[in-house]
C-alpha atoms as a PDB file:
ATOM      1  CA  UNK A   1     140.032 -49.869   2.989  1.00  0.00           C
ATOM      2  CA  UNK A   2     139.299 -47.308   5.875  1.00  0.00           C
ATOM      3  CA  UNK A   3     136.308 -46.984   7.677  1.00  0.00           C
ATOM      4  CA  UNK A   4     135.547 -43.618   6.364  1.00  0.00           C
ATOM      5  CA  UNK A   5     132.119 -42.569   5.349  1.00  0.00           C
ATOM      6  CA  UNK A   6     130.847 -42.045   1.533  1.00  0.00           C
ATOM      7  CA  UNK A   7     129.628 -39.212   0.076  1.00  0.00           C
ATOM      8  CA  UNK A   8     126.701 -39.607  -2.273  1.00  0.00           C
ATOM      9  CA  UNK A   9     129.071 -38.669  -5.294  1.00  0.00           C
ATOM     10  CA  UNK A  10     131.291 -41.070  -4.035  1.00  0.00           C
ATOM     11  CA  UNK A  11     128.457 -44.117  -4.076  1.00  0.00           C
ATOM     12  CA  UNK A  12     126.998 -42.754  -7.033  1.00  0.00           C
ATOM     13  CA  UNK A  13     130.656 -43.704  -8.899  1.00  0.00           C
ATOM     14  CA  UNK A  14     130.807 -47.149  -6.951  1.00  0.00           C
ATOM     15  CA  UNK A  15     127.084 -48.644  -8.690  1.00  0.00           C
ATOM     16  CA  UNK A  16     126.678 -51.727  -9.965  1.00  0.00           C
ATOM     17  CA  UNK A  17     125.442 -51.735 -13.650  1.00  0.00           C
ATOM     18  CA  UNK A  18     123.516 -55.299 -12.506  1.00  0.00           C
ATOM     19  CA  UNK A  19     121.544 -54.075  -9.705  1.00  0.00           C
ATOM     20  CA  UNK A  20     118.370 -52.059  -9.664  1.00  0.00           C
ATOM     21  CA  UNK A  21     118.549 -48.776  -8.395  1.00  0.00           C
ATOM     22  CA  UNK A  22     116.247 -49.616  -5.821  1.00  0.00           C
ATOM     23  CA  UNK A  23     118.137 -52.251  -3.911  1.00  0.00           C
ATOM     24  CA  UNK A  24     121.122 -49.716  -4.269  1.00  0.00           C
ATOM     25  CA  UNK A  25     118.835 -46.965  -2.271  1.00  0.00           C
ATOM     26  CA  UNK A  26     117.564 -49.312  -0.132  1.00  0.00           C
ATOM     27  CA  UNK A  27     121.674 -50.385   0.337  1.00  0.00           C
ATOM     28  CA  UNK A  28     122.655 -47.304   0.717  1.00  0.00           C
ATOM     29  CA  UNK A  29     120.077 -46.073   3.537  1.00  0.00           C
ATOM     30  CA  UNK A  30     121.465 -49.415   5.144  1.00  0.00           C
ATOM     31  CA  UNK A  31     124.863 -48.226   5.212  1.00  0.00           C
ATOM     32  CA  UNK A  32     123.871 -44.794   6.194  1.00  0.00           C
ATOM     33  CA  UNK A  33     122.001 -46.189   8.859  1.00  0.00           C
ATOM     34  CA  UNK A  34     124.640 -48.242  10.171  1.00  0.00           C
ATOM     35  CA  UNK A  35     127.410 -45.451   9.654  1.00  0.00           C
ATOM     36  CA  UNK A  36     124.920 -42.796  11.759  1.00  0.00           C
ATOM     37  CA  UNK A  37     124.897 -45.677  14.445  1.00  0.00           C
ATOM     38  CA  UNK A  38     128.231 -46.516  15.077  1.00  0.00           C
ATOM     39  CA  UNK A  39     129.891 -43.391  13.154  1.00  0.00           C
ATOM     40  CA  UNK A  40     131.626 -45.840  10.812  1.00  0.00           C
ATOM     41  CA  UNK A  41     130.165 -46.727   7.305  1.00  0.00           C
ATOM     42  CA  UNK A  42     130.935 -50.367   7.427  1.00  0.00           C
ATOM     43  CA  UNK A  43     131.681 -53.397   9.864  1.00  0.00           C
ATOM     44  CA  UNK A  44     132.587 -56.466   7.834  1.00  0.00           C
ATOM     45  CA  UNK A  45     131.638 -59.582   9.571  1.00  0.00           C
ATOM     46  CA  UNK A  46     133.681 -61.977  11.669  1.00  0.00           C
ATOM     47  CA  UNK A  47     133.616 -65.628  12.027  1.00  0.00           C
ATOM     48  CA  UNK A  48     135.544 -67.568  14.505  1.00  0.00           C
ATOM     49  CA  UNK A  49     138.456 -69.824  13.507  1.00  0.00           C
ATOM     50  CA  UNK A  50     136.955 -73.061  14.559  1.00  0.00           C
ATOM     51  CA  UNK A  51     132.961 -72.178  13.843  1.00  0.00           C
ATOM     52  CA  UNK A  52     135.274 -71.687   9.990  1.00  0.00           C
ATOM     53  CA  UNK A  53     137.167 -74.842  10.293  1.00  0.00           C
ATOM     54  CA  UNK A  54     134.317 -76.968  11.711  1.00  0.00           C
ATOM     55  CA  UNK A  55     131.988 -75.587   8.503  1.00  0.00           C
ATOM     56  CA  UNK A  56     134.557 -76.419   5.706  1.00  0.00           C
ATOM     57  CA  UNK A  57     135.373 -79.983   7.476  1.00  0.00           C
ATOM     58  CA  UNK A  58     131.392 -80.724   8.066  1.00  0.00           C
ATOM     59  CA  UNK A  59     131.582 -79.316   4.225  1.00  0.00           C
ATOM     60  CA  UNK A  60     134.095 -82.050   3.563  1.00  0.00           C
ATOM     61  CA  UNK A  61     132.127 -84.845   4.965  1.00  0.00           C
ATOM     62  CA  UNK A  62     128.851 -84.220   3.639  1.00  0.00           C
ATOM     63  CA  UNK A  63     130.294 -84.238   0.127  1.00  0.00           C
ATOM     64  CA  UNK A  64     132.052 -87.243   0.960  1.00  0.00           C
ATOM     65  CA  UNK A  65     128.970 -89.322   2.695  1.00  0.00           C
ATOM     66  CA  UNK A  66     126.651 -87.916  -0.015  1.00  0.00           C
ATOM     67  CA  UNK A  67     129.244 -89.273  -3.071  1.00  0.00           C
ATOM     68  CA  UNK A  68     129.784 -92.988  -1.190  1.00  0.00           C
ATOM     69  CA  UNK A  69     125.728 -92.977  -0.859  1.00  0.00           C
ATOM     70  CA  UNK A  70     125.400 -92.905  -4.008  1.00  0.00           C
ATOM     71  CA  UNK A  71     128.405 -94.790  -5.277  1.00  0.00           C
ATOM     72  CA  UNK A  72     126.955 -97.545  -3.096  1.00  0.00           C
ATOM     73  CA  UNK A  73     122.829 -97.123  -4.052  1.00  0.00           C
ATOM     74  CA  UNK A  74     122.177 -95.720  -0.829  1.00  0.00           C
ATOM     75  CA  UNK A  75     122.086 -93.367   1.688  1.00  0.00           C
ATOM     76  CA  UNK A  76     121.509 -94.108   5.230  1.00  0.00           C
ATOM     77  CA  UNK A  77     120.456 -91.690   7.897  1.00  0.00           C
ATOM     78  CA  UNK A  78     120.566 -92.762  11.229  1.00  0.00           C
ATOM     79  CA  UNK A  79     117.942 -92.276  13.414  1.00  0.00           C
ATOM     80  CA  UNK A  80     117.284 -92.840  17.595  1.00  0.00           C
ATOM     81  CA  UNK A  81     115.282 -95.785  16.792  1.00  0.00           C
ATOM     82  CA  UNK A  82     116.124 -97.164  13.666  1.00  0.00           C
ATOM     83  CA  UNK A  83     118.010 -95.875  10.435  1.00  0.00           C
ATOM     84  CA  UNK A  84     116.592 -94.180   7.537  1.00  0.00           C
ATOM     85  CA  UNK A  85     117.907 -95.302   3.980  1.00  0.00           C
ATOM     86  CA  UNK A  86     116.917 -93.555   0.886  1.00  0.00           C
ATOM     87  CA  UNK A  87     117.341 -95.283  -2.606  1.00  0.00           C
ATOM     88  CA  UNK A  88     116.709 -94.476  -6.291  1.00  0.00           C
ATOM     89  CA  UNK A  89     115.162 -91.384  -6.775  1.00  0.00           C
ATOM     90  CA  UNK A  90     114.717 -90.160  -2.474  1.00  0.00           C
ATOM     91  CA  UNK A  91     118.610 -90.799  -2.437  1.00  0.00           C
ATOM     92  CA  UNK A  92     119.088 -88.054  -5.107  1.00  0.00           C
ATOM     93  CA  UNK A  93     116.508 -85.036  -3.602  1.00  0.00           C
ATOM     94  CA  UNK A  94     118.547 -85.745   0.048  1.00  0.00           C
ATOM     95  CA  UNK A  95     121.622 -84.776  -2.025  1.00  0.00           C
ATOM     96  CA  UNK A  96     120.424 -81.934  -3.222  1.00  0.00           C
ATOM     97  CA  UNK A  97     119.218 -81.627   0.693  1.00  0.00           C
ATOM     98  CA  UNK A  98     122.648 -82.252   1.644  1.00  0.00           C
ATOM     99  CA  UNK A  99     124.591 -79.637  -1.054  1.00  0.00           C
ATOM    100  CA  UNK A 100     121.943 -76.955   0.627  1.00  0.00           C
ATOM    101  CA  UNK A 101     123.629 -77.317   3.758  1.00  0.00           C
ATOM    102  CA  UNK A 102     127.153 -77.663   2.151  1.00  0.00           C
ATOM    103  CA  UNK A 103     126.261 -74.423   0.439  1.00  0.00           C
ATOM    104  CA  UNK A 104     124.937 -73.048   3.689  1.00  0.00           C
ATOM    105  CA  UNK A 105     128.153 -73.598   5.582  1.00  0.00           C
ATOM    106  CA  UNK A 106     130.063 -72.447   2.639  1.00  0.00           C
ATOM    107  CA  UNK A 107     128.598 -69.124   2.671  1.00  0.00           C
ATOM    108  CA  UNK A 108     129.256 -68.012   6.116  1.00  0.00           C
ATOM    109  CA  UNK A 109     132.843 -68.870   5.389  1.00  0.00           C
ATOM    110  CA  UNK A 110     132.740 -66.308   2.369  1.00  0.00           C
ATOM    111  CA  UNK A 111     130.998 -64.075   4.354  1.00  0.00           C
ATOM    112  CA  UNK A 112     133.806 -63.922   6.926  1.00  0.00           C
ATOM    113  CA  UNK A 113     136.015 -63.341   3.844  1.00  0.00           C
ATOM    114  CA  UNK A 114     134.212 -61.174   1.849  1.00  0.00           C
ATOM    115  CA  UNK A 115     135.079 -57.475   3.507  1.00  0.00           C
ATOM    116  CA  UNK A 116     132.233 -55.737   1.321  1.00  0.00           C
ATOM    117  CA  UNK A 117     129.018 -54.224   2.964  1.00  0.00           C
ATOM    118  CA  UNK A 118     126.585 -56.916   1.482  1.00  0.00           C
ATOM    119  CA  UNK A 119     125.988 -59.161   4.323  1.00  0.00           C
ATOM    120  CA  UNK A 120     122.445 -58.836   3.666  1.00  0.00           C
ATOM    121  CA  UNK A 121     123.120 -60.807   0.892  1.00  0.00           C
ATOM    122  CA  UNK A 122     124.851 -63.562   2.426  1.00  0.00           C
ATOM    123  CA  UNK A 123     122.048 -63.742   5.265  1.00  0.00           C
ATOM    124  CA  UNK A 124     119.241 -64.014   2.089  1.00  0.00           C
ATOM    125  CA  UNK A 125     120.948 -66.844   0.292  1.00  0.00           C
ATOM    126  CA  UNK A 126     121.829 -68.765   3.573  1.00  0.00           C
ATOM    127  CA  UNK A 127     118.093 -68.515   4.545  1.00  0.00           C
ATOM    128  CA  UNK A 128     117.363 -69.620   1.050  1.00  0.00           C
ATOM    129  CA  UNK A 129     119.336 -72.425   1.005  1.00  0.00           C
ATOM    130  CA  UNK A 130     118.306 -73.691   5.340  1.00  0.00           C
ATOM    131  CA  UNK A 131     114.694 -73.259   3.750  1.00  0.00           C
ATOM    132  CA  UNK A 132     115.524 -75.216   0.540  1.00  0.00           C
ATOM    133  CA  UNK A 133     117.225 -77.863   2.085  1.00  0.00           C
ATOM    134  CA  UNK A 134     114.506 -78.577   4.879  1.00  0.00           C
ATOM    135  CA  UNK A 135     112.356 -78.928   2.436  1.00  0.00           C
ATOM    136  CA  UNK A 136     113.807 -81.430  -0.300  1.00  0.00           C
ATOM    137  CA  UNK A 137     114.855 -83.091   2.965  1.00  0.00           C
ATOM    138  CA  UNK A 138     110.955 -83.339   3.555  1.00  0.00           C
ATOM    139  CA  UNK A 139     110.685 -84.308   0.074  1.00  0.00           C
ATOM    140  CA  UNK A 140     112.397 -87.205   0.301  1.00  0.00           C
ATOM    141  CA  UNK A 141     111.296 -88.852   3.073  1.00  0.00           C
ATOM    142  CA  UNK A 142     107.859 -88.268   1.854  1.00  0.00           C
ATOM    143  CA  UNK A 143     109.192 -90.095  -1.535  1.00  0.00           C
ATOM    144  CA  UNK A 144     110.775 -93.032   0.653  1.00  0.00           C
ATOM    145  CA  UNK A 145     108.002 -93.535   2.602  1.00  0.00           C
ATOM    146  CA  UNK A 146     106.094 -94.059  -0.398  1.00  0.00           C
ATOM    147  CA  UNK A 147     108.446 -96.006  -2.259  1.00  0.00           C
ATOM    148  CA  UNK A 148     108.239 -94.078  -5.396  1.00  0.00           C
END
């Protein structure tokens, strides 16, 4: 696809029949913004090889400690002093912790992919997910600690 600007006709054809009209304004001023800036309507986003390879093989392990933790009854997190291990019901909220950051990585890597102009999306959901993730990760130590 070139870089060309739209016209308004042209945008008005390319709506989604799931989105509000208001996020489509408020996409379209974006883009308008952006194409007034740098004369071009749309930039896609670029990740670096490795940042992609390191994300999809951290990806990789995550799913793979997170599976043997609970195959085994128990995940351990190691620590500077001593090791944290979560069982029973803590071990499942830090899996959900740890498929936040899984899905975290995961969408930078389909950001890099993804040539449309909705990075604002991507940045939303990967905010969502950091926030989500710190927090069941909070969750369960507060659960461990208790021994509930």
């Amino acid at each position: 696809m070139s870089n060309v600007r739209l016209s308004q006709e042209a945008r008005m054809h390319m709506r989604t029949p799931n989105r509000s009209s208001a996020e489509e304004e408020a996409d379209d001023l974006v883009a308008e913004a952006r194409g007034r800036a740098t004369g071009i309507a749309h930039y896609p986003n670029h990740i670096s090889g490795p940042l992609r390879r390191r994300y999809v093989l951290q990806s990789i392990a995550i799913t793979a400690y997170a599976a043997f933790g609970l195959y085994v009854g128990k995940i351990v997190l190691p620590a500077k002093l001593h090791a944290f291990v979560f069982k029973g019901v803590p071990a499942f909220v830090l899996v959900a912790a740890m498929l936040m950051a899984i899905l975290n990585m995961l969408s930078v890597v389909l950001d890099h992919h993804d040539k449309r102009d909705n990075e604002l999306n991507y940045e939303r959901f990967a905010e969502f997910t950091r926030m989500l993730g710190w927090l069941l990760l909070g969750l369960a130590t507060i659960l461990q600690v208790l021994q509930i």
